[in-house]
PDB file of N, CA and C in Angstrom:
ATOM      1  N   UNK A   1      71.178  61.229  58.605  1.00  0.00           N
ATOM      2  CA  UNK A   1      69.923  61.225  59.326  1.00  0.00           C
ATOM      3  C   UNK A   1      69.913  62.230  60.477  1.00  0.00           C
ATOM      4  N   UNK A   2      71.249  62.331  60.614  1.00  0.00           N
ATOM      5  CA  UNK A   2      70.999  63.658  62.572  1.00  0.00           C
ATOM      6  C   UNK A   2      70.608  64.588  62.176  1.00  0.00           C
ATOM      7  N   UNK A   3      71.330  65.217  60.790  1.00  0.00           N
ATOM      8  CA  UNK A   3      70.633  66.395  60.164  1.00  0.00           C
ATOM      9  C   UNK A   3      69.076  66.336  60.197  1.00  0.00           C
ATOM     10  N   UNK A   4      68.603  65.643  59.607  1.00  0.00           N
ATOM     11  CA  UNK A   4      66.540  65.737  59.567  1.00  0.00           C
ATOM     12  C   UNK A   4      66.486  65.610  60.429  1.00  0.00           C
ATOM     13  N   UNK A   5      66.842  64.919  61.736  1.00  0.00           N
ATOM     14  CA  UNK A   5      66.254  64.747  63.011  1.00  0.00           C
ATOM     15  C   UNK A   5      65.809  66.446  63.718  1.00  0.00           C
ATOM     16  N   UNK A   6      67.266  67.044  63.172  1.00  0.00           N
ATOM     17  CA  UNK A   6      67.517  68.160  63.877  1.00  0.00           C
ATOM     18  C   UNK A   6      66.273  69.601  63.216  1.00  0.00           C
ATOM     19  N   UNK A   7      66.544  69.062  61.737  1.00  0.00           N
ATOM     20  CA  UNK A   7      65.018  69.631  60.935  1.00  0.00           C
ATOM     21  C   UNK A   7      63.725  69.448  61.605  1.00  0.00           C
ATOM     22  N   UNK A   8      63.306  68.196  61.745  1.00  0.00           N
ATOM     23  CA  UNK A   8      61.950  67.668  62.314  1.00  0.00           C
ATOM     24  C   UNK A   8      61.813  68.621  63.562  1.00  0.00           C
ATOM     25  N   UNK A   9      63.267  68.599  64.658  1.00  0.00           N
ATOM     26  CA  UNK A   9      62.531  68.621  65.784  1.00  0.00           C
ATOM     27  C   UNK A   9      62.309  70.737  66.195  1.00  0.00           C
ATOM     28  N   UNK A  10      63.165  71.259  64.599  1.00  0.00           N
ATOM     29  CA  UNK A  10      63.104  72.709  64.922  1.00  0.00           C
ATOM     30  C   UNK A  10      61.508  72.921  64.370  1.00  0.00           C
ATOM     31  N   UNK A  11      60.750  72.312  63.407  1.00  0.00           N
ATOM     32  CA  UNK A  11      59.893  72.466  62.948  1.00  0.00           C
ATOM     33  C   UNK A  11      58.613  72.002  64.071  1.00  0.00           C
ATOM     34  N   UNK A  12      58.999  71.154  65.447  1.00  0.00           N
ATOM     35  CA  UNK A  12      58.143  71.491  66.094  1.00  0.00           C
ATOM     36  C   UNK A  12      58.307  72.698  67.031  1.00  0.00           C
ATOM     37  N   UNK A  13      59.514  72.671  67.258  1.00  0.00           N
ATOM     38  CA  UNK A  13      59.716  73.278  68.776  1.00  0.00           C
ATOM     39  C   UNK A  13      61.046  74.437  68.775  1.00  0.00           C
ATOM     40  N   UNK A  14      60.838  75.582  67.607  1.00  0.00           N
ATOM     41  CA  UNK A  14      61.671  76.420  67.481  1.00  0.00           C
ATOM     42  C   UNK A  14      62.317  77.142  68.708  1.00  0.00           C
ATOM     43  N   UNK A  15      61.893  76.915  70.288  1.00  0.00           N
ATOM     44  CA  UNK A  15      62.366  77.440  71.110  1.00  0.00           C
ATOM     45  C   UNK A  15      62.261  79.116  71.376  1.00  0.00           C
ATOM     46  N   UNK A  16      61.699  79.442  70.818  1.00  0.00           N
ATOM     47  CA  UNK A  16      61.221  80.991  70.878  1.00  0.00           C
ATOM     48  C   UNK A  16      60.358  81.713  71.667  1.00  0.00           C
ATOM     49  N   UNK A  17      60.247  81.959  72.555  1.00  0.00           N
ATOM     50  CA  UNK A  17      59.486  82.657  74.013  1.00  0.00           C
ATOM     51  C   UNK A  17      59.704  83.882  74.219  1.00  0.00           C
ATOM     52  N   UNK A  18      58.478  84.858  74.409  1.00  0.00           N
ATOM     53  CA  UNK A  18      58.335  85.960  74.808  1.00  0.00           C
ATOM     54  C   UNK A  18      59.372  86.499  75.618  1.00  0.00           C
ATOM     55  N   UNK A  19      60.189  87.723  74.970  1.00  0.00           N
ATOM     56  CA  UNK A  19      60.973  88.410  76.429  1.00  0.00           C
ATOM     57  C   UNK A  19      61.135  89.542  76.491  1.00  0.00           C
ATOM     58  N   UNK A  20      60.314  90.021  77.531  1.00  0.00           N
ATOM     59  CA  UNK A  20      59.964  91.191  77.779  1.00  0.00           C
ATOM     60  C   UNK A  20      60.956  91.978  77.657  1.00  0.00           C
ATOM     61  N   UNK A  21      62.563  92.232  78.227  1.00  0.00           N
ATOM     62  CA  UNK A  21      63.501  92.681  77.953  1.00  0.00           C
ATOM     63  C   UNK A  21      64.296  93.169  76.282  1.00  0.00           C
ATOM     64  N   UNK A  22      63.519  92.464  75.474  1.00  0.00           N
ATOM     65  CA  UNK A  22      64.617  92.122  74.370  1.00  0.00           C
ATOM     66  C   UNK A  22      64.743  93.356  73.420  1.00  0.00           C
ATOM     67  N   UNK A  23      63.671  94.606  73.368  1.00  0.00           N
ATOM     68  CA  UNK A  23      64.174  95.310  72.321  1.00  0.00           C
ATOM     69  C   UNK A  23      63.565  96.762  73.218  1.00  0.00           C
ATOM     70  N   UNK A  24      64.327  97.516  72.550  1.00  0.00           N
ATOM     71  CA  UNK A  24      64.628  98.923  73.458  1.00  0.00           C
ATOM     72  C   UNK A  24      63.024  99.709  73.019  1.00  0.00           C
ATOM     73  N   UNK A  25      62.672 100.371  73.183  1.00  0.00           N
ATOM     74  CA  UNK A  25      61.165 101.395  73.096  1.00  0.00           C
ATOM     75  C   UNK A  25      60.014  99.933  73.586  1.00  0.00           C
ATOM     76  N   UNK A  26      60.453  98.884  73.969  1.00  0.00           N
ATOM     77  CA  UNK A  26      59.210  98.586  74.597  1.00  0.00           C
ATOM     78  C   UNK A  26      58.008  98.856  75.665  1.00  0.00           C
ATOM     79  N   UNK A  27      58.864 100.099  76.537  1.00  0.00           N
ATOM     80  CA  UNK A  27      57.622 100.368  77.432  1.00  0.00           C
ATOM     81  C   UNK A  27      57.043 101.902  76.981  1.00  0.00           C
ATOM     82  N   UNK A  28      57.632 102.658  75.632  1.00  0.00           N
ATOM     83  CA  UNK A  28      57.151 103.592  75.206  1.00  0.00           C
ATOM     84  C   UNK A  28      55.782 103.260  74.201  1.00  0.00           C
ATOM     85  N   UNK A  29      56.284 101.923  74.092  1.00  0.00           N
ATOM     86  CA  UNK A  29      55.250 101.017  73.171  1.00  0.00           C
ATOM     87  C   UNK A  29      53.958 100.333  74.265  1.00  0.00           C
ATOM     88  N   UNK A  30      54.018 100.280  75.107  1.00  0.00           N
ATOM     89  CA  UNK A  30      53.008  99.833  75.924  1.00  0.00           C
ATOM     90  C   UNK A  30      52.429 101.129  76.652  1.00  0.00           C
ATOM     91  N   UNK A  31      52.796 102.212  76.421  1.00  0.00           N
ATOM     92  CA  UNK A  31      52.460 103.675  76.853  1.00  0.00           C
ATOM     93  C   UNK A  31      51.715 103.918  75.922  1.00  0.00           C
ATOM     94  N   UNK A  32      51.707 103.619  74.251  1.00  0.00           N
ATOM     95  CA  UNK A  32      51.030 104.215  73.520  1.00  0.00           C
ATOM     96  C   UNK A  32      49.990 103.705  73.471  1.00  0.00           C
ATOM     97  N   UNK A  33      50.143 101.742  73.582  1.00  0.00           N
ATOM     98  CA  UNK A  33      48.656 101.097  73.349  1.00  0.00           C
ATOM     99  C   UNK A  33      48.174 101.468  74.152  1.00  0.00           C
ATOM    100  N   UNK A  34      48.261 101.998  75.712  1.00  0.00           N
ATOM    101  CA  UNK A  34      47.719 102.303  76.648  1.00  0.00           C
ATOM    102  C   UNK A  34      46.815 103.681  76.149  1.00  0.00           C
ATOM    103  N   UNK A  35      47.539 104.341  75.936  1.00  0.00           N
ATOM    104  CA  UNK A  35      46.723 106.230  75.289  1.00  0.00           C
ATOM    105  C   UNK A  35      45.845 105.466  74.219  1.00  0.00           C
ATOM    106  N   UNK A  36      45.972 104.744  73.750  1.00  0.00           N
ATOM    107  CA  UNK A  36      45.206 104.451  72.353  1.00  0.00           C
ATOM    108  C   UNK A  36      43.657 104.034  72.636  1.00  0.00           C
ATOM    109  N   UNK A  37      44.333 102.691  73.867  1.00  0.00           N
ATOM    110  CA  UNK A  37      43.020 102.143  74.213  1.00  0.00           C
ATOM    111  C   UNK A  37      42.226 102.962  75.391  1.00  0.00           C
ATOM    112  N   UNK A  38      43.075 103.668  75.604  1.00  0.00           N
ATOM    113  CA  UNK A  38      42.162 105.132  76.389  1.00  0.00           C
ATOM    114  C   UNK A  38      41.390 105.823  75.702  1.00  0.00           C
ATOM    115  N   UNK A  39      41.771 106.415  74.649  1.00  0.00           N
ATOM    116  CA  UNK A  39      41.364 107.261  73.302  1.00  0.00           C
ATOM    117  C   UNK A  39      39.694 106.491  72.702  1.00  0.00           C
ATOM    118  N   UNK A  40      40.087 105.122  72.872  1.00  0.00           N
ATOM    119  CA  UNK A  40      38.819 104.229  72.352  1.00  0.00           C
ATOM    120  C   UNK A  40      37.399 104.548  73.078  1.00  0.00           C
ATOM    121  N   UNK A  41      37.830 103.996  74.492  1.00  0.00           N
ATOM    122  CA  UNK A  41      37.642 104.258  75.251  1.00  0.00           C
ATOM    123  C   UNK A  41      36.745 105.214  75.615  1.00  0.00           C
ATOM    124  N   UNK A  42      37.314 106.613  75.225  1.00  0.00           N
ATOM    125  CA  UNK A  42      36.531 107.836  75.152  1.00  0.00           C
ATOM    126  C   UNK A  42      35.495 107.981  74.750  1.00  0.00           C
ATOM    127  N   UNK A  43      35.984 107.652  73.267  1.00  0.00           N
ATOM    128  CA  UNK A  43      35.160 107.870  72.212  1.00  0.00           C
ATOM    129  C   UNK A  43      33.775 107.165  71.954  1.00  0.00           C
ATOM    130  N   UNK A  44      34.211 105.915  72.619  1.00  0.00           N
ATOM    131  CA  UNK A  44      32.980 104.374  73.130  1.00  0.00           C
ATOM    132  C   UNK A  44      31.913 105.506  73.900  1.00  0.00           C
ATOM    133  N   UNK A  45      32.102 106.299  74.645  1.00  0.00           N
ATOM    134  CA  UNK A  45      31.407 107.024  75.957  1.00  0.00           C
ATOM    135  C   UNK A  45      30.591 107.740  74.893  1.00  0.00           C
ATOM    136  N   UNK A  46      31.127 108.564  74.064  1.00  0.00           N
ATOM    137  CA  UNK A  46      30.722 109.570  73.297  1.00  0.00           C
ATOM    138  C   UNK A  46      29.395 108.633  72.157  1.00  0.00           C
ATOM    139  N   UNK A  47      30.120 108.326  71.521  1.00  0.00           N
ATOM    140  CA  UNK A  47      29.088 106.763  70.783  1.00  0.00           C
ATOM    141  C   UNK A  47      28.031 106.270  71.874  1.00  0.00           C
ATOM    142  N   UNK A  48      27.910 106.189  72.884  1.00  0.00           N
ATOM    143  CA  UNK A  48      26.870 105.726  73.695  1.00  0.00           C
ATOM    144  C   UNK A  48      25.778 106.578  73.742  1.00  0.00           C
ATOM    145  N   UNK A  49      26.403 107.968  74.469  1.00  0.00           N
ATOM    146  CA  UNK A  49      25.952 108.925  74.486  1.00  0.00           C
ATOM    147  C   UNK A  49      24.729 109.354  73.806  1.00  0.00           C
ATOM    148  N   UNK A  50      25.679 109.212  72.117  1.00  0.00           N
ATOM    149  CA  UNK A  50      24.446 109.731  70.800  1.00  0.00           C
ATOM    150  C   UNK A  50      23.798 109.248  70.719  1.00  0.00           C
ATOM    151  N   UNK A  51      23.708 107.408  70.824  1.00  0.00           N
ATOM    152  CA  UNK A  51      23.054 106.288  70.450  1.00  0.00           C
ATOM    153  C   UNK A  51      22.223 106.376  71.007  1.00  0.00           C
ATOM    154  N   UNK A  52      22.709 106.576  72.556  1.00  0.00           N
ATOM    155  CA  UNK A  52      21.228 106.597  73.476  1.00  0.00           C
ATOM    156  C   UNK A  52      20.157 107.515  73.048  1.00  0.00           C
ATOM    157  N   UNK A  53      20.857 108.634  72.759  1.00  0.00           N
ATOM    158  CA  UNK A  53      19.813 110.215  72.670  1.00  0.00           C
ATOM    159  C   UNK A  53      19.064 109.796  71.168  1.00  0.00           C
ATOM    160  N   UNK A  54      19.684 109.364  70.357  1.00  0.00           N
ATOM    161  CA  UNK A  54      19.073 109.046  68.862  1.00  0.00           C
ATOM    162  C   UNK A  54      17.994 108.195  69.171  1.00  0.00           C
ATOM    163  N   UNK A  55      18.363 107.063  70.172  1.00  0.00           N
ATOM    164  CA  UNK A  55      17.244 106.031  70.336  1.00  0.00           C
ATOM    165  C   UNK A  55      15.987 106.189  71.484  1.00  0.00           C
ATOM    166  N   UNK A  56      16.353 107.444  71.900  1.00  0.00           N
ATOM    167  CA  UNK A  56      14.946 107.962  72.941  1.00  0.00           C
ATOM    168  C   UNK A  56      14.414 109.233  71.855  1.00  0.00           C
ATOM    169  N   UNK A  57      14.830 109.921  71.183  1.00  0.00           N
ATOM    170  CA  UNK A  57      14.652 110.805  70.109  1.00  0.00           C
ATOM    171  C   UNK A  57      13.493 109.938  69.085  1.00  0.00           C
ATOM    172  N   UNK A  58      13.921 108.714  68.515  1.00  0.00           N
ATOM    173  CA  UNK A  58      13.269 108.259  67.560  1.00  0.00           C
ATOM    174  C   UNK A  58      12.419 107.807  68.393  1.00  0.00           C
ATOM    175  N   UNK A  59      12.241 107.091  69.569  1.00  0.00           N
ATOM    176  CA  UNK A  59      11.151 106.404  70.248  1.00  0.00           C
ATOM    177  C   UNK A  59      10.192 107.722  70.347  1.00  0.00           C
ATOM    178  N   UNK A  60      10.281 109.034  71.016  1.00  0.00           N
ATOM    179  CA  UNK A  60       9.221 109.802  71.388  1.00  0.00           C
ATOM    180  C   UNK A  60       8.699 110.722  70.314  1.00  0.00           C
ATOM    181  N   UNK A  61       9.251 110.582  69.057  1.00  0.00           N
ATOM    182  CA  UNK A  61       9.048 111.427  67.975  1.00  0.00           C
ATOM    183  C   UNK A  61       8.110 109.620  66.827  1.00  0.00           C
ATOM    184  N   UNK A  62       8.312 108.840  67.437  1.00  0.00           N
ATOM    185  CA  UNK A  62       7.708 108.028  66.274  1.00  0.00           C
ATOM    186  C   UNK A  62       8.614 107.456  65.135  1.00  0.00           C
ATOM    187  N   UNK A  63       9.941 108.049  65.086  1.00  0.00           N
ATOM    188  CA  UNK A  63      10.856 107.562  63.958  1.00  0.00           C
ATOM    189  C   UNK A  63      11.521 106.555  64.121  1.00  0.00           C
ATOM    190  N   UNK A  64      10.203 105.012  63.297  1.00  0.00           N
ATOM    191  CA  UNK A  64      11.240 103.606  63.268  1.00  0.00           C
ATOM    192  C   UNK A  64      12.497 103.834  63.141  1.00  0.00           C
ATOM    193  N   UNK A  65      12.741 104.246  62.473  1.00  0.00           N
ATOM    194  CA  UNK A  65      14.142 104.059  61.945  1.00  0.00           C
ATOM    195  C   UNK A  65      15.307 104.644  62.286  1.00  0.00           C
ATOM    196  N   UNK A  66      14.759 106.071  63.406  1.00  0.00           N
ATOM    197  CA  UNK A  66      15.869 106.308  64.125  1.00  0.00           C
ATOM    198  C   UNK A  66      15.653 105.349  65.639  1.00  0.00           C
ATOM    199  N   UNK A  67      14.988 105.432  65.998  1.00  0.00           N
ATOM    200  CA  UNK A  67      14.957 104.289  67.077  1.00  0.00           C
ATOM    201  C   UNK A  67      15.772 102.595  67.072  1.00  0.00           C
ATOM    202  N   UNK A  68      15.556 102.486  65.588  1.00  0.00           N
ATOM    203  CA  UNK A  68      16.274 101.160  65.508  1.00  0.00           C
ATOM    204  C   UNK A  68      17.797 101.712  65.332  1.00  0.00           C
ATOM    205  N   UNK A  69      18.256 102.588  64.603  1.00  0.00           N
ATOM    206  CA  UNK A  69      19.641 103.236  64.719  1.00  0.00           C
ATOM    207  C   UNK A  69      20.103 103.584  66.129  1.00  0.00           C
ATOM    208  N   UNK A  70      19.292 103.992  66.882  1.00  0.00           N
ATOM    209  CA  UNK A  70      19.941 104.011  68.163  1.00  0.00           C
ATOM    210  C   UNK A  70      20.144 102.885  68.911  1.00  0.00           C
ATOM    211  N   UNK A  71      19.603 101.859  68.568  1.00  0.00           N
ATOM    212  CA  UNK A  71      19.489 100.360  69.404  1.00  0.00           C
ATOM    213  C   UNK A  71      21.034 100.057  69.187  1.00  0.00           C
ATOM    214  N   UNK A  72      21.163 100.181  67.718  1.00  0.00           N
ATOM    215  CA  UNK A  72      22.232  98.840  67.284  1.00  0.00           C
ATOM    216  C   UNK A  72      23.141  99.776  67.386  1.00  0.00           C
ATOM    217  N   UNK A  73      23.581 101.303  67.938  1.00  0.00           N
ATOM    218  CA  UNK A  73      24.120 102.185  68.137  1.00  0.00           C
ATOM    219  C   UNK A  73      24.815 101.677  69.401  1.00  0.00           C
ATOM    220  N   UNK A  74      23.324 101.824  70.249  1.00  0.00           N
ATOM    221  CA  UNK A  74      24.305 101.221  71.407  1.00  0.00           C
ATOM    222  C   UNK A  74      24.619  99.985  71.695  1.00  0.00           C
ATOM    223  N   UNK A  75      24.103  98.804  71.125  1.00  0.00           N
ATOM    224  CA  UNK A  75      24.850  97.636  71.164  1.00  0.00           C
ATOM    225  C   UNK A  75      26.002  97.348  70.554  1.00  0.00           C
ATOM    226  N   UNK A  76      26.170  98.268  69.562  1.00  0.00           N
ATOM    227  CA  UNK A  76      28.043  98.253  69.217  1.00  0.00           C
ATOM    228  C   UNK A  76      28.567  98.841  70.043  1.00  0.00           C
ATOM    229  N   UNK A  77      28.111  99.880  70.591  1.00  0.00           N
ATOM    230  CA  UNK A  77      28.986 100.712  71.547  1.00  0.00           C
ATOM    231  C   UNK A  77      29.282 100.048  72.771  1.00  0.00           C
ATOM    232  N   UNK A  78      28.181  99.128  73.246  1.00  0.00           N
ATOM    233  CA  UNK A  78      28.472  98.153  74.346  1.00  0.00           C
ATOM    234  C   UNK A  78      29.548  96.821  74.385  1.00  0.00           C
ATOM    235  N   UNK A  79      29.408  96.821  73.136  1.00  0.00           N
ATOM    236  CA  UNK A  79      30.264  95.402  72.226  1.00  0.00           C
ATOM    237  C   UNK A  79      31.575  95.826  72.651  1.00  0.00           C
ATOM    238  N   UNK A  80      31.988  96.892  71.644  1.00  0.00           N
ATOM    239  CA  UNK A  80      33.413  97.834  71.705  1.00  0.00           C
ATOM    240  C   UNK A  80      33.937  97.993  73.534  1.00  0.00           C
ATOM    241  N   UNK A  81      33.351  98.578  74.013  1.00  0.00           N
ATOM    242  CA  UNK A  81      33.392  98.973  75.326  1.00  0.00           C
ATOM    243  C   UNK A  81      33.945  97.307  75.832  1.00  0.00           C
ATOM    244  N   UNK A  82      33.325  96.527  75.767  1.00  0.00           N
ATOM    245  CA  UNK A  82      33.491  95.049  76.806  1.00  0.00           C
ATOM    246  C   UNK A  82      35.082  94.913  75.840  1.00  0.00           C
ATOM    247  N   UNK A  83      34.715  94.588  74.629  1.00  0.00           N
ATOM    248  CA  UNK A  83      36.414  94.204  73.789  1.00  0.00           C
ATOM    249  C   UNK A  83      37.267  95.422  74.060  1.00  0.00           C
ATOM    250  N   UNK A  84      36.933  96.598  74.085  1.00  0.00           N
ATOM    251  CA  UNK A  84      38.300  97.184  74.573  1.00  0.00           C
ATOM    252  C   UNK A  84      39.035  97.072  76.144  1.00  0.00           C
ATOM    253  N   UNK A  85      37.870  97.019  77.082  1.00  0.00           N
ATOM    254  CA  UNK A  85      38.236  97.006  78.183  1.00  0.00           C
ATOM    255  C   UNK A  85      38.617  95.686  79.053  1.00  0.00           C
ATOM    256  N   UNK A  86      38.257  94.757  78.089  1.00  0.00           N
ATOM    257  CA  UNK A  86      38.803  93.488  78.393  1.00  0.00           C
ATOM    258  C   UNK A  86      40.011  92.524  77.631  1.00  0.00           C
ATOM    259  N   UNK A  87      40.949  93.683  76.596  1.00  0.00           N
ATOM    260  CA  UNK A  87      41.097  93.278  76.190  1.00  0.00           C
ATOM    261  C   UNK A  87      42.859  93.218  76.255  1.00  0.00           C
ATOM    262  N   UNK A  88      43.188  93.432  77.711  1.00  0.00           N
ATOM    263  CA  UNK A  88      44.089  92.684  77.959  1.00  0.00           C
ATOM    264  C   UNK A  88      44.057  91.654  78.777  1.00  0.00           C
ATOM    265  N   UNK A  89      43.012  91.101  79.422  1.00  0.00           N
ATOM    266  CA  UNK A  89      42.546  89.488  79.721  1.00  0.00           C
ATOM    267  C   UNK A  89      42.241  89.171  78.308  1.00  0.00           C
ATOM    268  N   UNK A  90      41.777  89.032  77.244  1.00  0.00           N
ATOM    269  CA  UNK A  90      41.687  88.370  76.372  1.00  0.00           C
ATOM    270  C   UNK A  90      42.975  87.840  75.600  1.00  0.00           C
ATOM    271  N   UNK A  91      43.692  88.658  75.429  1.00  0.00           N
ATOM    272  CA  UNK A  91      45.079  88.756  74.467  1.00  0.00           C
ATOM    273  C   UNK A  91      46.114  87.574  75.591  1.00  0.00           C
ATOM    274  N   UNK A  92      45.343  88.160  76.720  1.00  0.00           N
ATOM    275  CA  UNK A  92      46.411  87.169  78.038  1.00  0.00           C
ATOM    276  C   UNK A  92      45.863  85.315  78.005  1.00  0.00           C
ATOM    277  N   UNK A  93      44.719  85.496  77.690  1.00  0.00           N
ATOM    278  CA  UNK A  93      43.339  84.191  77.928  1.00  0.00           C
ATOM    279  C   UNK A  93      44.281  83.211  76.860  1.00  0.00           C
ATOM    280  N   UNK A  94      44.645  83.729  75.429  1.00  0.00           N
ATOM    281  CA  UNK A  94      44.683  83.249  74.258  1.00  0.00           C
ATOM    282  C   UNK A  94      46.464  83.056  74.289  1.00  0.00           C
ATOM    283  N   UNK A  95      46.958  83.891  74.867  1.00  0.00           N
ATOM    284  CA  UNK A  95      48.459  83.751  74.864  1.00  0.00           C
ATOM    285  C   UNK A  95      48.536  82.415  75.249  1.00  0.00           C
ATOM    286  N   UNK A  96      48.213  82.657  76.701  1.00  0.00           N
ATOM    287  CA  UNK A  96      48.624  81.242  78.016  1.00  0.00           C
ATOM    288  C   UNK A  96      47.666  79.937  77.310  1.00  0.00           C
ATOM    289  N   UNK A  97      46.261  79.672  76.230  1.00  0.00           N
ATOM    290  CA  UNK A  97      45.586  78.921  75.546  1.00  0.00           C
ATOM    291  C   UNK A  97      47.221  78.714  74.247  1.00  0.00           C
ATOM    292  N   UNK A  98      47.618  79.591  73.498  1.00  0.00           N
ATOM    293  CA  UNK A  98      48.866  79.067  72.667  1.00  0.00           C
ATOM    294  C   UNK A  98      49.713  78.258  73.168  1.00  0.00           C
ATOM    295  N   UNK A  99      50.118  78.784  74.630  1.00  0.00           N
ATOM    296  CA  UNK A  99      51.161  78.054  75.366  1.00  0.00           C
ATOM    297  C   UNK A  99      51.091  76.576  75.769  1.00  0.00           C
ATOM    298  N   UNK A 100      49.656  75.982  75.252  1.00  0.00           N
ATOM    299  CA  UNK A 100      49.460  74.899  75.633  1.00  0.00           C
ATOM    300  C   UNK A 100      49.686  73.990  74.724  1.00  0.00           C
ATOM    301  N   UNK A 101      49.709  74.712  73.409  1.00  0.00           N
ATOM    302  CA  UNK A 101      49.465  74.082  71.886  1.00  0.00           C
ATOM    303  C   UNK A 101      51.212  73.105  71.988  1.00  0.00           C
ATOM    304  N   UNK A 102      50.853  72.028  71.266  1.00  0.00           N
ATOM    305  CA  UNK A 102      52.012  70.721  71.279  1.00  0.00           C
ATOM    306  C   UNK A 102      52.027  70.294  69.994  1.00  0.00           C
TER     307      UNK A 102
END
């Protein structure tokens, strides 16, 4: 029986916790998500940019349909923008929300 006990209690509580220390290129690895989510970032600006101009373009020229392309242009671009730039409070929100799990 100590044996299953010892089964049961790894199957709740494997003991395994984040450590920042543990494997070598980790802060070359937090350098890159960093350039990456910079890179997004950018590009979010650039996507706004068009969206906007497409969606004052179609409004003063009369073109439904570019006007509605520029709307939902920039509401993704606004979407993207909030999830990229928040999205190391989020990843943090949901970590420390796991940490609670029993």
């Amino acid at each position: 029986m100590y044996m299953a006990d010892k089964v049961i209690q790894l199957a709740y509580d494997p003991g395994i916790k984040p450590n920042e220390g543990g494997l070598p290129g980790l802060s070359v690895l937090k350098q890159v998500m960093g350039s990456i989510n910079l890179f997004g970032l950018v590009a979010i600006v650039g996507a706004l940019a068009v969206s906007a101009g497409v969606w004052a373009w179609g409004h003063h020229s009369g073109g439904h349909q570019a006007e509605a392309s520029g709307k939902k242009g920039v509401l993704v671009s606004s979407g993207a923008a909030l999830l990229l730039g928040g999205a190391n409070g989020i990843v943090a929100f949901f970590s420390a929300l796991g940490t609670q799990v029993r």
